[in-house]
PDB file of N, CA and C in Angstrom:
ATOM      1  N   UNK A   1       0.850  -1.168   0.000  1.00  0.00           N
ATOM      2  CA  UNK A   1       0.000   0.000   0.000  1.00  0.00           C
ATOM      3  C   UNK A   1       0.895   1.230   0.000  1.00  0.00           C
ATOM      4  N   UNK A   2       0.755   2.293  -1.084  1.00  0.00           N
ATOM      5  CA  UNK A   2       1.606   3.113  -1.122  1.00  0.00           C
ATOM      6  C   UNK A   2       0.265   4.535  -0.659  1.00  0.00           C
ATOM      7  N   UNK A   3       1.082   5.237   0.053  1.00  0.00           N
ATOM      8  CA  UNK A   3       0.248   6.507   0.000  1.00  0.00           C
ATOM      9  C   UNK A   3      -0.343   7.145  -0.729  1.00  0.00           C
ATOM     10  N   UNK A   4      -0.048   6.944  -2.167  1.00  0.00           N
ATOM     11  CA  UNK A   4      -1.054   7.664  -3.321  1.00  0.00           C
ATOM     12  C   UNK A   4      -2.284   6.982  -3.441  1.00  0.00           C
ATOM     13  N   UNK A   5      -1.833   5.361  -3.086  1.00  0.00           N
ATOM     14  CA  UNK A   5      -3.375   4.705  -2.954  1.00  0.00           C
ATOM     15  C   UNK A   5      -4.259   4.616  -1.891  1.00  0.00           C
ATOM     16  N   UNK A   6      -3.224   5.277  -0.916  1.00  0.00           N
ATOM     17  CA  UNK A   6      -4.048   5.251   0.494  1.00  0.00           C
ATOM     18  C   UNK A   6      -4.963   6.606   0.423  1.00  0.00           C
ATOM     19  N   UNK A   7      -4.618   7.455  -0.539  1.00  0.00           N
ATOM     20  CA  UNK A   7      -5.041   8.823  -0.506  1.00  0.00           C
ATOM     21  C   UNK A   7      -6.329   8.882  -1.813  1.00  0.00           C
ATOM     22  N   UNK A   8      -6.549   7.929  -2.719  1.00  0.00           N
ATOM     23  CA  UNK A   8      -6.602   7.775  -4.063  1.00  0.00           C
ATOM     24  C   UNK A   8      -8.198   6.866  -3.137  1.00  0.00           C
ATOM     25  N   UNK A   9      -8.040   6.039  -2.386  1.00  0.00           N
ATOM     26  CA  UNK A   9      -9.099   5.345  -1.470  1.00  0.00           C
ATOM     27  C   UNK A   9     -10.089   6.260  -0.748  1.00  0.00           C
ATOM     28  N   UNK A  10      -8.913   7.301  -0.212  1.00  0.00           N
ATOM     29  CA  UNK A  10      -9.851   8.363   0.848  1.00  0.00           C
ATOM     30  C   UNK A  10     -10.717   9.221   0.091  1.00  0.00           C
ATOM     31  N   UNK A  11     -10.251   9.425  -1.191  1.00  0.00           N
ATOM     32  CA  UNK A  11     -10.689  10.950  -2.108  1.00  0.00           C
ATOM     33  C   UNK A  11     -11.930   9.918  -2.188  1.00  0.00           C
ATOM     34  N   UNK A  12     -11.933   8.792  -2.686  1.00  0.00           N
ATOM     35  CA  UNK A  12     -13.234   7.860  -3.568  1.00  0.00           C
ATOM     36  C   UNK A  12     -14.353   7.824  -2.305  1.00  0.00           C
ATOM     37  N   UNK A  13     -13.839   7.637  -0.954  1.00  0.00           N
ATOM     38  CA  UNK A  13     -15.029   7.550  -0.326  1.00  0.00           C
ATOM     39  C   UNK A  13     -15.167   9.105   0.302  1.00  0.00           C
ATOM     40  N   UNK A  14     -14.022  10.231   0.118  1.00  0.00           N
ATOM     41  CA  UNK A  14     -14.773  11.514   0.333  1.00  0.00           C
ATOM     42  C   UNK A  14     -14.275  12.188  -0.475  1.00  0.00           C
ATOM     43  N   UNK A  15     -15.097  12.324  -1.773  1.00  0.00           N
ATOM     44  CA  UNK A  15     -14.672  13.092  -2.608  1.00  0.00           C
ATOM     45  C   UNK A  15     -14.500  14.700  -2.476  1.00  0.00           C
ATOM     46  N   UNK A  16     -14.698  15.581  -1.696  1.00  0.00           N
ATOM     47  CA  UNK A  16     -14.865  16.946  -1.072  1.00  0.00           C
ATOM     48  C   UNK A  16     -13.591  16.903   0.074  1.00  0.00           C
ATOM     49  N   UNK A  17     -13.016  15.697   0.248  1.00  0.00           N
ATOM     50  CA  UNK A  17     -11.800  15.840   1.399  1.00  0.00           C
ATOM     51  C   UNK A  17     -10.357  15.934   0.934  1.00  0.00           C
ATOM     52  N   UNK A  18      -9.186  16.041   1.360  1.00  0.00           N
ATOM     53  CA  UNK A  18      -8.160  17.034   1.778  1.00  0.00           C
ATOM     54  C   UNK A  18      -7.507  16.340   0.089  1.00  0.00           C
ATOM     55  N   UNK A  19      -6.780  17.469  -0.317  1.00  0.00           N
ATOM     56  CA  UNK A  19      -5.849  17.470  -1.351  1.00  0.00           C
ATOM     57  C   UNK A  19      -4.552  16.575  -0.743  1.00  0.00           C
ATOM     58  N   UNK A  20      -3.928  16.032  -1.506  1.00  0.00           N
ATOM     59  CA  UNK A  20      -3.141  15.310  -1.903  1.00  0.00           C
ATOM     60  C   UNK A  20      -1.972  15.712  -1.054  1.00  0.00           C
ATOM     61  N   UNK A  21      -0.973  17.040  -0.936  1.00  0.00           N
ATOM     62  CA  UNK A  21      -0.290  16.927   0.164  1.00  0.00           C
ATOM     63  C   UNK A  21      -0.877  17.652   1.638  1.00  0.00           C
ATOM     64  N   UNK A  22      -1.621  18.004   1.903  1.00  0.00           N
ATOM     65  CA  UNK A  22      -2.539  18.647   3.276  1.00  0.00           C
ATOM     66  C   UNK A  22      -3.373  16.707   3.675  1.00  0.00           C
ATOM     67  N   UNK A  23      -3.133  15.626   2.683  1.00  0.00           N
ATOM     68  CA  UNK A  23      -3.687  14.290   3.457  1.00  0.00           C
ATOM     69  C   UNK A  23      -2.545  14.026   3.707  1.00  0.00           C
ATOM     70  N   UNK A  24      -1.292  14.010   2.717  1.00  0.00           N
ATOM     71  CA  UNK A  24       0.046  13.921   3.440  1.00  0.00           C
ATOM     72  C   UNK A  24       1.096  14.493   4.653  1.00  0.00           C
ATOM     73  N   UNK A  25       0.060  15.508   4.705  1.00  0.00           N
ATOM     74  CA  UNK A  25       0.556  15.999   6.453  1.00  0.00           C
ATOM     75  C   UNK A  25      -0.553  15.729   7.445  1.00  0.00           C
ATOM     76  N   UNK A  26      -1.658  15.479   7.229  1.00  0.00           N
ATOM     77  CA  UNK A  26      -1.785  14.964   8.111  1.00  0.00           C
ATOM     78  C   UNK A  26      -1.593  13.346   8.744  1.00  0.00           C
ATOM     79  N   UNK A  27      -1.009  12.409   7.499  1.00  0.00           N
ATOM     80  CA  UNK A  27      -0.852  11.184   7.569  1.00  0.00           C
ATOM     81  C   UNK A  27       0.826  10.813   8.490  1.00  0.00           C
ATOM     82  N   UNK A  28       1.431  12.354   8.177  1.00  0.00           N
ATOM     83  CA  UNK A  28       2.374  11.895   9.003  1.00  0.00           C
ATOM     84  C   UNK A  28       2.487  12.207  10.095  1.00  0.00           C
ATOM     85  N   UNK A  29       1.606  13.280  10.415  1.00  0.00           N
ATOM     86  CA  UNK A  29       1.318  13.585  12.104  1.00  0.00           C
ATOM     87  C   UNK A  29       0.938  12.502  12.876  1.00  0.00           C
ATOM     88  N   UNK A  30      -0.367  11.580  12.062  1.00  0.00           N
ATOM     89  CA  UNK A  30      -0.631  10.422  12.756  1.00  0.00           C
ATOM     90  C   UNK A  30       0.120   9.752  13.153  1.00  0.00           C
ATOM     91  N   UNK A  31       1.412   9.413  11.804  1.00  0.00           N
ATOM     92  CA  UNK A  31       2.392   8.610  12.302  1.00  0.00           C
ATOM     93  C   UNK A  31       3.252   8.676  13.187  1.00  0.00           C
ATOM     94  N   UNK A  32       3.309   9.981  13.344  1.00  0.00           N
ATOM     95  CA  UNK A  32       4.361  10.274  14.412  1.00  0.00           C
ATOM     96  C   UNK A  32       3.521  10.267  16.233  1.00  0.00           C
ATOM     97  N   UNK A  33       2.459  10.424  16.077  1.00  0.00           N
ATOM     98  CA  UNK A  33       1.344   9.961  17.140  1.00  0.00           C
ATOM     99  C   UNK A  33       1.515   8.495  17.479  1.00  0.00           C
ATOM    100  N   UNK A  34       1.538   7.345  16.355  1.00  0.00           N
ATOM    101  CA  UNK A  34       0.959   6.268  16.913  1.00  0.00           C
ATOM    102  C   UNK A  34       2.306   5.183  16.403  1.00  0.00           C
ATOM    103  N   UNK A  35       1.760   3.854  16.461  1.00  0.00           N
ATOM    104  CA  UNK A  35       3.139   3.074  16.438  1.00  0.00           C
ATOM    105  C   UNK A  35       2.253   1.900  15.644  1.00  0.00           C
ATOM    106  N   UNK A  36       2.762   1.624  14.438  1.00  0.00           N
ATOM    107  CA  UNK A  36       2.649   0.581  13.356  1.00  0.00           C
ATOM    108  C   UNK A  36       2.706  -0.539  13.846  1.00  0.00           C
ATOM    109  N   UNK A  37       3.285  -0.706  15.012  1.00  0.00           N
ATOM    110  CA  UNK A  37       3.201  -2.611  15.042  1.00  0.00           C
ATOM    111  C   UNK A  37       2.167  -2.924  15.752  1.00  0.00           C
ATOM    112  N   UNK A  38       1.433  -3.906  15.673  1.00  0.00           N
ATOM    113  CA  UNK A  38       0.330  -4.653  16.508  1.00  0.00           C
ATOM    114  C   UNK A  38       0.457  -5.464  17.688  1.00  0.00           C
ATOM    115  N   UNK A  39       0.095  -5.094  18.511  1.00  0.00           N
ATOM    116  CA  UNK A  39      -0.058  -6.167  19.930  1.00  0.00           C
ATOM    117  C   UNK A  39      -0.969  -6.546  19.905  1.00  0.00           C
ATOM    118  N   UNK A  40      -0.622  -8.412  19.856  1.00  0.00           N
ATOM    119  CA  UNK A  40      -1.962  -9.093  20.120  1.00  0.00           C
ATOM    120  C   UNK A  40      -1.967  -9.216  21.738  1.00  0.00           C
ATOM    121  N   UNK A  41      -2.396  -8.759  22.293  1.00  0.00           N
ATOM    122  CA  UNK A  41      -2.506  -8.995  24.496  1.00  0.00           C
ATOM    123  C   UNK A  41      -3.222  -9.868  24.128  1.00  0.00           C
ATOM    124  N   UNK A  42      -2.776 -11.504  25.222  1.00  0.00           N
ATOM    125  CA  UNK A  42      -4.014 -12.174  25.862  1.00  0.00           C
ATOM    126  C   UNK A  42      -3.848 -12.430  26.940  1.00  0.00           C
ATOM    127  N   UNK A  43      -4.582 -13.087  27.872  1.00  0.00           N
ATOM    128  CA  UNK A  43      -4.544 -13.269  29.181  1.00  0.00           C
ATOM    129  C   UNK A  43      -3.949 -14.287  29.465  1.00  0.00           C
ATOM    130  N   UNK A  44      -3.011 -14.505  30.637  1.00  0.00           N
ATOM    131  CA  UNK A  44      -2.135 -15.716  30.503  1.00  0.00           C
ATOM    132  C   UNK A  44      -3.330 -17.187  30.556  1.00  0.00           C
ATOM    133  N   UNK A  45      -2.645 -18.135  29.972  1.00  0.00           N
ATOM    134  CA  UNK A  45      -3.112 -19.398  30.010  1.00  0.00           C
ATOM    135  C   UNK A  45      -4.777 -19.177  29.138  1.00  0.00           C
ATOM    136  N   UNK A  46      -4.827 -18.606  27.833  1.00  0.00           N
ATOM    137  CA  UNK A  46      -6.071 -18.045  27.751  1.00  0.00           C
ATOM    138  C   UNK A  46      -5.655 -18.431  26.026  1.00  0.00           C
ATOM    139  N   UNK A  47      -4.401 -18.694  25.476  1.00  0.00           N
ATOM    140  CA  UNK A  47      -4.552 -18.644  24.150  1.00  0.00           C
ATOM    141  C   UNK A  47      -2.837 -19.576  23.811  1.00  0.00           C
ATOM    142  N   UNK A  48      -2.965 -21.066  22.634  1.00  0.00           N
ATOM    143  CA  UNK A  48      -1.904 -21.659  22.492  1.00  0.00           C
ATOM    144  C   UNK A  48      -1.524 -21.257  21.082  1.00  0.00           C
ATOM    145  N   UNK A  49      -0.727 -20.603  20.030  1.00  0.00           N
ATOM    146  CA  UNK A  49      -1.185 -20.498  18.906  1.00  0.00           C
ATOM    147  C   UNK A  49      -0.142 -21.512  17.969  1.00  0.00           C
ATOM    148  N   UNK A  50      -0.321 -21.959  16.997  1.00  0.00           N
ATOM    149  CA  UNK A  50       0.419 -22.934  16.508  1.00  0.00           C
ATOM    150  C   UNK A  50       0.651 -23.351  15.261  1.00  0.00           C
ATOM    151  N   UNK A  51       1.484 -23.383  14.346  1.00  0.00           N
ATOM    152  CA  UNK A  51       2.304 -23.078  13.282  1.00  0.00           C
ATOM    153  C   UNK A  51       3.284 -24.457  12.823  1.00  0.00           C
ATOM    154  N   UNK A  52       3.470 -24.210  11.239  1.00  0.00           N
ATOM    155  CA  UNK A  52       4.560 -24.602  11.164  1.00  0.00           C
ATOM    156  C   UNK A  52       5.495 -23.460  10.647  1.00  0.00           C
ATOM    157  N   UNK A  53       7.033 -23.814  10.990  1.00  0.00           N
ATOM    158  CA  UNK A  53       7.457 -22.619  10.557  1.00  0.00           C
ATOM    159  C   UNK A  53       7.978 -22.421   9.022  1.00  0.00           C
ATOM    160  N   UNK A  54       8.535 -21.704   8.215  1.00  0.00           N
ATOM    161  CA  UNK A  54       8.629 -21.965   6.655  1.00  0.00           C
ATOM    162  C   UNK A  54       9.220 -22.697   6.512  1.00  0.00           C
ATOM    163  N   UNK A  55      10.581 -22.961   7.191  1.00  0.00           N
ATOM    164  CA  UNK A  55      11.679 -23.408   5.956  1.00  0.00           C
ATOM    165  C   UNK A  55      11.920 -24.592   7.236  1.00  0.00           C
ATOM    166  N   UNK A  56      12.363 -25.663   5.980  1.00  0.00           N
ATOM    167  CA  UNK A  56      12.728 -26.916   6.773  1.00  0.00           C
ATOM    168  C   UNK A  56      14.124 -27.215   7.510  1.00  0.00           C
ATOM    169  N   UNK A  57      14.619 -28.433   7.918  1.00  0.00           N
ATOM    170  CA  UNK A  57      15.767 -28.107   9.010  1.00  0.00           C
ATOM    171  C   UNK A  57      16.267 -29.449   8.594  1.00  0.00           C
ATOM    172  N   UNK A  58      18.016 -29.470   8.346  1.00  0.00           N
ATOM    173  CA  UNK A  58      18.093 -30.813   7.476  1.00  0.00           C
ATOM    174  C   UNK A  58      18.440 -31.805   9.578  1.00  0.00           C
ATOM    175  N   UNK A  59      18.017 -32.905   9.121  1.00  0.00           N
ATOM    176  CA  UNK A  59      18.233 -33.729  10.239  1.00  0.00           C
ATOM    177  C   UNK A  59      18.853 -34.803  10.263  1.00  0.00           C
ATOM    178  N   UNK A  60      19.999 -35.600  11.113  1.00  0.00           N
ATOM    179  CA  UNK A  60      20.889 -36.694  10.431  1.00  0.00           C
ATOM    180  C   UNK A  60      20.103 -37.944  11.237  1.00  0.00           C
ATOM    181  N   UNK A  61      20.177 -38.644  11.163  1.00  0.00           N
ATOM    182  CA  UNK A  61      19.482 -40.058  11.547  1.00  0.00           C
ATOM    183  C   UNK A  61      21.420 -40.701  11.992  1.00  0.00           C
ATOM    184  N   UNK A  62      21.050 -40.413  13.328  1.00  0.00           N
ATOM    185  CA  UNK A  62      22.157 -40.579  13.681  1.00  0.00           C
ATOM    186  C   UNK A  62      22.615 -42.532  13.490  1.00  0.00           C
ATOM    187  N   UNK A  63      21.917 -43.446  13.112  1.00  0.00           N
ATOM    188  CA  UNK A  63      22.217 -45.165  13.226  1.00  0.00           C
ATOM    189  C   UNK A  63      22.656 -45.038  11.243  1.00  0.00           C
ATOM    190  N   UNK A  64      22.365 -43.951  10.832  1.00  0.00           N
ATOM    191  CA  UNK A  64      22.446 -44.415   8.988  1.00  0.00           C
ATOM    192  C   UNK A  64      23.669 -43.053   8.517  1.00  0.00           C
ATOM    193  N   UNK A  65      23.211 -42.141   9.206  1.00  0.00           N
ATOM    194  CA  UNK A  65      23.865 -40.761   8.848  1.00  0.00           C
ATOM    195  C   UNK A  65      23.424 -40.232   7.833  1.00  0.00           C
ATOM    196  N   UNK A  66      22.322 -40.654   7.101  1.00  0.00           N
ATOM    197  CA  UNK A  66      21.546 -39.873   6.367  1.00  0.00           C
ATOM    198  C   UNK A  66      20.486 -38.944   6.584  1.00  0.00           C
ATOM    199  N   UNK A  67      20.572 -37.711   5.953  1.00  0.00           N
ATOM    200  CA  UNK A  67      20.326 -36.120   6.137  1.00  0.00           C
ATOM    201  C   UNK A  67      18.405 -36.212   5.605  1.00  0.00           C
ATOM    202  N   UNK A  68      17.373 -35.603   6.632  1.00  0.00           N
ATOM    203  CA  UNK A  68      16.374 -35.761   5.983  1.00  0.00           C
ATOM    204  C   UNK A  68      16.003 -34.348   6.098  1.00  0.00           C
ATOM    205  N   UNK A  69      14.892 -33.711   5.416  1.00  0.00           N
ATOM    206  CA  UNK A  69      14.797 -32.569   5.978  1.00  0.00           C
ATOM    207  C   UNK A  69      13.345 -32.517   6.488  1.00  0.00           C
ATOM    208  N   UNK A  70      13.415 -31.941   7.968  1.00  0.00           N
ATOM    209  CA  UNK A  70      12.087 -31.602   8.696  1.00  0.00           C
ATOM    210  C   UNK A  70      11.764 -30.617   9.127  1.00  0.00           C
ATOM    211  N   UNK A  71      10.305 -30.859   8.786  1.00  0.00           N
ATOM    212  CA  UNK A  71       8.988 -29.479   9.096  1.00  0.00           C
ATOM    213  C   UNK A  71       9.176 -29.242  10.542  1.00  0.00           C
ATOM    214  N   UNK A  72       9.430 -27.775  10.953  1.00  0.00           N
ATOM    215  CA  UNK A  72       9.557 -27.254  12.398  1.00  0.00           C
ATOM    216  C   UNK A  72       7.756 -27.030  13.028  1.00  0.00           C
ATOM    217  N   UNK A  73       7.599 -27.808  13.807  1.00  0.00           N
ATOM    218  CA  UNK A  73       6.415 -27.325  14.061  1.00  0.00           C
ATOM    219  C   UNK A  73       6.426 -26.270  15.439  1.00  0.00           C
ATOM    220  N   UNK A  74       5.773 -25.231  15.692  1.00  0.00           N
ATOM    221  CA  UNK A  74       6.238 -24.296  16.512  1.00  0.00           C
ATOM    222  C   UNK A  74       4.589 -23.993  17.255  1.00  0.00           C
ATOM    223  N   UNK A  75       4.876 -24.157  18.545  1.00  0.00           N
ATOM    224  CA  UNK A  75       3.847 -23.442  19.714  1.00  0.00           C
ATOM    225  C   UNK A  75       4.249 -22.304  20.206  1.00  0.00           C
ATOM    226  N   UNK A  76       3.190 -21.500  20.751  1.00  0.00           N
ATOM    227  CA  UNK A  76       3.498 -20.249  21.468  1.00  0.00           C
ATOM    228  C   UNK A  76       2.295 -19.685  22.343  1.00  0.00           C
ATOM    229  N   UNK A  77       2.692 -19.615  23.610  1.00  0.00           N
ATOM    230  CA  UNK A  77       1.850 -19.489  24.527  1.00  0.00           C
ATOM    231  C   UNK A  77       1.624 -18.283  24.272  1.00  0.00           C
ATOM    232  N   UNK A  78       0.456 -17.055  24.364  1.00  0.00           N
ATOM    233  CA  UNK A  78       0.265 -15.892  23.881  1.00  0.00           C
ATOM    234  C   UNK A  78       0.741 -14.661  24.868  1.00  0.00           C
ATOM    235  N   UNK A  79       0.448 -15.088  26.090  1.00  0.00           N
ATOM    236  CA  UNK A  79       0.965 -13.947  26.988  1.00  0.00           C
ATOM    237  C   UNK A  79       1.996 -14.173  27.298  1.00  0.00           C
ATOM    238  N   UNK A  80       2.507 -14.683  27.120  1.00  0.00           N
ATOM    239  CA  UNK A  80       4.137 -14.987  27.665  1.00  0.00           C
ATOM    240  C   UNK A  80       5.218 -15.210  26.694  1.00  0.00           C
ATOM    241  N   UNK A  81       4.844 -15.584  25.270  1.00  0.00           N
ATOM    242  CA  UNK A  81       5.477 -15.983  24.225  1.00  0.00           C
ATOM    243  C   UNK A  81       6.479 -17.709  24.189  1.00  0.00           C
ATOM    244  N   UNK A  82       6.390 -18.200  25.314  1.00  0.00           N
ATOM    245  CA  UNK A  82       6.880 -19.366  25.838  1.00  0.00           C
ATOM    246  C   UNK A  82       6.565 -20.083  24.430  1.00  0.00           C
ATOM    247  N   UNK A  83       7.757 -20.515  23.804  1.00  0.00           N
ATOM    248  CA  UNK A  83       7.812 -21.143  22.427  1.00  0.00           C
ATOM    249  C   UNK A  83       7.999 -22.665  22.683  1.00  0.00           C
ATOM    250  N   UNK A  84       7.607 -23.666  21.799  1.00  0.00           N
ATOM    251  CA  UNK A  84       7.797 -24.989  21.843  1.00  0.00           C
ATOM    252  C   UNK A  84       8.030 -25.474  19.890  1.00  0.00           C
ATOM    253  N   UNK A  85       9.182 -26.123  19.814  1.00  0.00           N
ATOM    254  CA  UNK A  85       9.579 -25.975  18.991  1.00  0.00           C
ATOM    255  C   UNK A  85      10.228 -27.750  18.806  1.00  0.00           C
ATOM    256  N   UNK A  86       8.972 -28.460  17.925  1.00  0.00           N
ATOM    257  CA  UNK A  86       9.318 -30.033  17.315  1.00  0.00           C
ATOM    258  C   UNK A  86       9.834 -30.466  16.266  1.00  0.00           C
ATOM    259  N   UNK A  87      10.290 -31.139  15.597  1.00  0.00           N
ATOM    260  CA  UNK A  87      10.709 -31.690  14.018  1.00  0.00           C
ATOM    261  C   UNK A  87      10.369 -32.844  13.400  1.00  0.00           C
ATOM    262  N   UNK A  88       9.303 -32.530  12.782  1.00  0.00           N
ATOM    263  CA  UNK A  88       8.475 -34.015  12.292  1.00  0.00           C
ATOM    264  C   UNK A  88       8.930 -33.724  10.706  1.00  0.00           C
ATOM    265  N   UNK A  89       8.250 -34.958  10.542  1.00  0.00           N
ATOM    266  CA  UNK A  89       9.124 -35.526   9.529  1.00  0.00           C
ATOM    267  C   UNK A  89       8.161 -34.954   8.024  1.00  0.00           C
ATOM    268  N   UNK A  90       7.142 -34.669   8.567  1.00  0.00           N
ATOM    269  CA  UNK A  90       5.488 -33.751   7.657  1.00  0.00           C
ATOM    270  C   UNK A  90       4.687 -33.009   7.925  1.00  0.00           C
ATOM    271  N   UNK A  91       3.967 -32.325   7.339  1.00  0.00           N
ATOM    272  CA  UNK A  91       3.169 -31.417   8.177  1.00  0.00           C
ATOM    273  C   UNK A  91       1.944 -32.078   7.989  1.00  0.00           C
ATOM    274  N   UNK A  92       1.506 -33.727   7.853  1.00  0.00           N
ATOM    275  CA  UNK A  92       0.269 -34.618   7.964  1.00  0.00           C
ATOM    276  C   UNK A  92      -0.296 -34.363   8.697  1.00  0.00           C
ATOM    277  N   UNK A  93      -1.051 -35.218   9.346  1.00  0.00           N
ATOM    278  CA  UNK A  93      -2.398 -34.569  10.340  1.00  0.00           C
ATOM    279  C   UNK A  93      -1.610 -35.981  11.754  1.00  0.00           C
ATOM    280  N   UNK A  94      -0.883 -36.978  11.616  1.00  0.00           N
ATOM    281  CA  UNK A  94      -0.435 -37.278  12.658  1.00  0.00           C
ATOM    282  C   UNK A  94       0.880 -36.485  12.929  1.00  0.00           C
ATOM    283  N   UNK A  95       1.541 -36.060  12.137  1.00  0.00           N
ATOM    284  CA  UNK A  95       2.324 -35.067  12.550  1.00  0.00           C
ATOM    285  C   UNK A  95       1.914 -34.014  13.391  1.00  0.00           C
ATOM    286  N   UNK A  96       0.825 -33.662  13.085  1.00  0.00           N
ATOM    287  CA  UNK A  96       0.543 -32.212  13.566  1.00  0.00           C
ATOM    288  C   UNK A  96      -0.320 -32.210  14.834  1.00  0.00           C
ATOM    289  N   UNK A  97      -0.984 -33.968  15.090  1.00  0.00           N
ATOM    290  CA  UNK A  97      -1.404 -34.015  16.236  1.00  0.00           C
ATOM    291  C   UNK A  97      -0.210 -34.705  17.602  1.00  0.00           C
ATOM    292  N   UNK A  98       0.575 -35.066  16.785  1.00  0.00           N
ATOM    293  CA  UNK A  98       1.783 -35.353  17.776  1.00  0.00           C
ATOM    294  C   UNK A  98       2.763 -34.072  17.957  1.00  0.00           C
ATOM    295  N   UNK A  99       3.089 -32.742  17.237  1.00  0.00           N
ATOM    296  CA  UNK A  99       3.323 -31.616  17.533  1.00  0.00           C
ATOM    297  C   UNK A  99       2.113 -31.516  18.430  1.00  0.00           C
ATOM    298  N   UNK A 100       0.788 -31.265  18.416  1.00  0.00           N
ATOM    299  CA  UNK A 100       0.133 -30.705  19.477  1.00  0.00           C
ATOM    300  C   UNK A 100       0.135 -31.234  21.061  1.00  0.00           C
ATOM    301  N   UNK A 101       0.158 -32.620  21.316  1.00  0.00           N
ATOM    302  CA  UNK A 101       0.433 -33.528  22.036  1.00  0.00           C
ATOM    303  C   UNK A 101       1.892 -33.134  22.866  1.00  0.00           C
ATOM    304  N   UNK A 102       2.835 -33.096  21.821  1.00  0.00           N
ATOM    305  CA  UNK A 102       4.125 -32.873  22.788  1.00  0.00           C
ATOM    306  C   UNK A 102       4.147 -31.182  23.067  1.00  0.00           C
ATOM    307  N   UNK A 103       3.577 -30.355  22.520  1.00  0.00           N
ATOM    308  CA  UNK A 103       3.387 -28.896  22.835  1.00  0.00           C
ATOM    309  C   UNK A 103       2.757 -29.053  24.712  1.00  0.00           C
ATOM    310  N   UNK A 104       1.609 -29.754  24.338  1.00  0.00           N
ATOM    311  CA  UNK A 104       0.869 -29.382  25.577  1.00  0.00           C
ATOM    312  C   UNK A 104       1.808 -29.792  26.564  1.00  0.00           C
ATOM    313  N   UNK A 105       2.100 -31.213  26.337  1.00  0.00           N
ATOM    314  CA  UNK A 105       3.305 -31.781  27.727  1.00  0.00           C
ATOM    315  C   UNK A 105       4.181 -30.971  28.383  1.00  0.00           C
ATOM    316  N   UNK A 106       4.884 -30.010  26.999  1.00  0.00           N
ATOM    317  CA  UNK A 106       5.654 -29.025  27.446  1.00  0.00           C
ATOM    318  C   UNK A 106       5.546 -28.517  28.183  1.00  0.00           C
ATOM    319  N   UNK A 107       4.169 -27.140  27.879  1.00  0.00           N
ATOM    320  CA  UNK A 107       3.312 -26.586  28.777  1.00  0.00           C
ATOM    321  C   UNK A 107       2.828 -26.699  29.947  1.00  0.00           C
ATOM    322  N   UNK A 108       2.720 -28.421  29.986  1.00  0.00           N
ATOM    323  CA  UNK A 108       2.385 -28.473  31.359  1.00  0.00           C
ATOM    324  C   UNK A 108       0.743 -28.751  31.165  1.00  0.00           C
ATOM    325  N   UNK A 109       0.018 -28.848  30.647  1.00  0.00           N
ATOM    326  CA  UNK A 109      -1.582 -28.581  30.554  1.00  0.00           C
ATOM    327  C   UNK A 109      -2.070 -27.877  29.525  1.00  0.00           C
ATOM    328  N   UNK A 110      -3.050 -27.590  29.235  1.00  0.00           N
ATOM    329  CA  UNK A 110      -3.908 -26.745  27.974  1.00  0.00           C
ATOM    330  C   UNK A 110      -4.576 -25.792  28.502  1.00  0.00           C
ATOM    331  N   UNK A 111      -4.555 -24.601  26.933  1.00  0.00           N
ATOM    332  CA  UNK A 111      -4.827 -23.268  27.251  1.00  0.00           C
ATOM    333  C   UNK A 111      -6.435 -23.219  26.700  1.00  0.00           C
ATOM    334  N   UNK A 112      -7.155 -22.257  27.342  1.00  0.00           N
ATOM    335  CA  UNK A 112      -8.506 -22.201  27.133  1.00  0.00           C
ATOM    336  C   UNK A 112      -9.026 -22.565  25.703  1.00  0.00           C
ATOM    337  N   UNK A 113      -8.197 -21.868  24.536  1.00  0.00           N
ATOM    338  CA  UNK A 113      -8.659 -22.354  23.535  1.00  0.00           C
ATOM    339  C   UNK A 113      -6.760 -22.445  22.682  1.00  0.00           C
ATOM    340  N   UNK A 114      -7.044 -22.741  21.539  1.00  0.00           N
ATOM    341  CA  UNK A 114      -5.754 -23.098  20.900  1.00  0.00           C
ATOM    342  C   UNK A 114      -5.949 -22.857  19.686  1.00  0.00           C
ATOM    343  N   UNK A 115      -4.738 -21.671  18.753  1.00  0.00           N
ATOM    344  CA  UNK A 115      -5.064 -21.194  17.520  1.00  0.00           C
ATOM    345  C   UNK A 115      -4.562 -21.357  16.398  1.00  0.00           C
ATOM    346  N   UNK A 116      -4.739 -22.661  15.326  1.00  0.00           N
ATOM    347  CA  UNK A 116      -4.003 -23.142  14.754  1.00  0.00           C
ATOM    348  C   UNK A 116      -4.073 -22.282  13.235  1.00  0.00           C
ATOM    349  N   UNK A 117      -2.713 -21.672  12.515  1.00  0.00           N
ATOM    350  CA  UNK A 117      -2.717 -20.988  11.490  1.00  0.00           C
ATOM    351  C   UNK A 117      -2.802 -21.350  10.628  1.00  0.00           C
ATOM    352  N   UNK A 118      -2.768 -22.656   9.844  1.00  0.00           N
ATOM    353  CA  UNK A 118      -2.674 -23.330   8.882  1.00  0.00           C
ATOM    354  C   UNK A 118      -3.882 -23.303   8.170  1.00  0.00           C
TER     355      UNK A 118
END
């Protein structure tokens, strides 16, 4: 999103509102007011969220010494960021219920609800 389209959006839904650099000063006043990144807050023990992460991780099979490469599957407790971090061999659906399985163990117990991104 570039500012000419952010401004090019505003004119379309108010066509009678601010010229082109008077939206550009006021767009940077805002910015200098507020802060671009997002906080998700949750309440502890209230949210598990859970992922795989992109890129794979080569792994040796230590009895053959051959190199496989595995899917990182990654937990994260929300208020605390407490990460849990497995290496299965797929991102299948027993993979991903044995990532969830050894997440919780980690943890210790389960969080009110659990937010899977996939």
């Amino acid at each position: 999103m570039t500012l000419t389209l952010l401004w090019q959006e505003y004119r379309a839904a108010h066509p009678d509102g601010y010229g082109y650099t008077w939206f550009c000063e006021h767009f940077a006043a805002f910015e200098r007011r507020t802060s671009a990144t997002f906080r998700n807050r949750h309440a502890a023990g209230a949210v598990m969220q859970t992922d795989y992460a992109g890129q794979t991780v080569p792994v040796i099979d230590p009895a053959t010494g051959a190199i496989y490469p595995a899917q990182v599957f990654v937990a994260v407790l929300g208020a605390s960021n407490l990460t849990f971090a497995f290496a299965s061999s797929s991102q299948k659906l027993p993979d991903w219920i044995e990532g969830q399985v050894r997440a919780l163990a980690f943890f210790g117990g389960v969080t009110e609800r659990s937010c899977a991104t996939t």
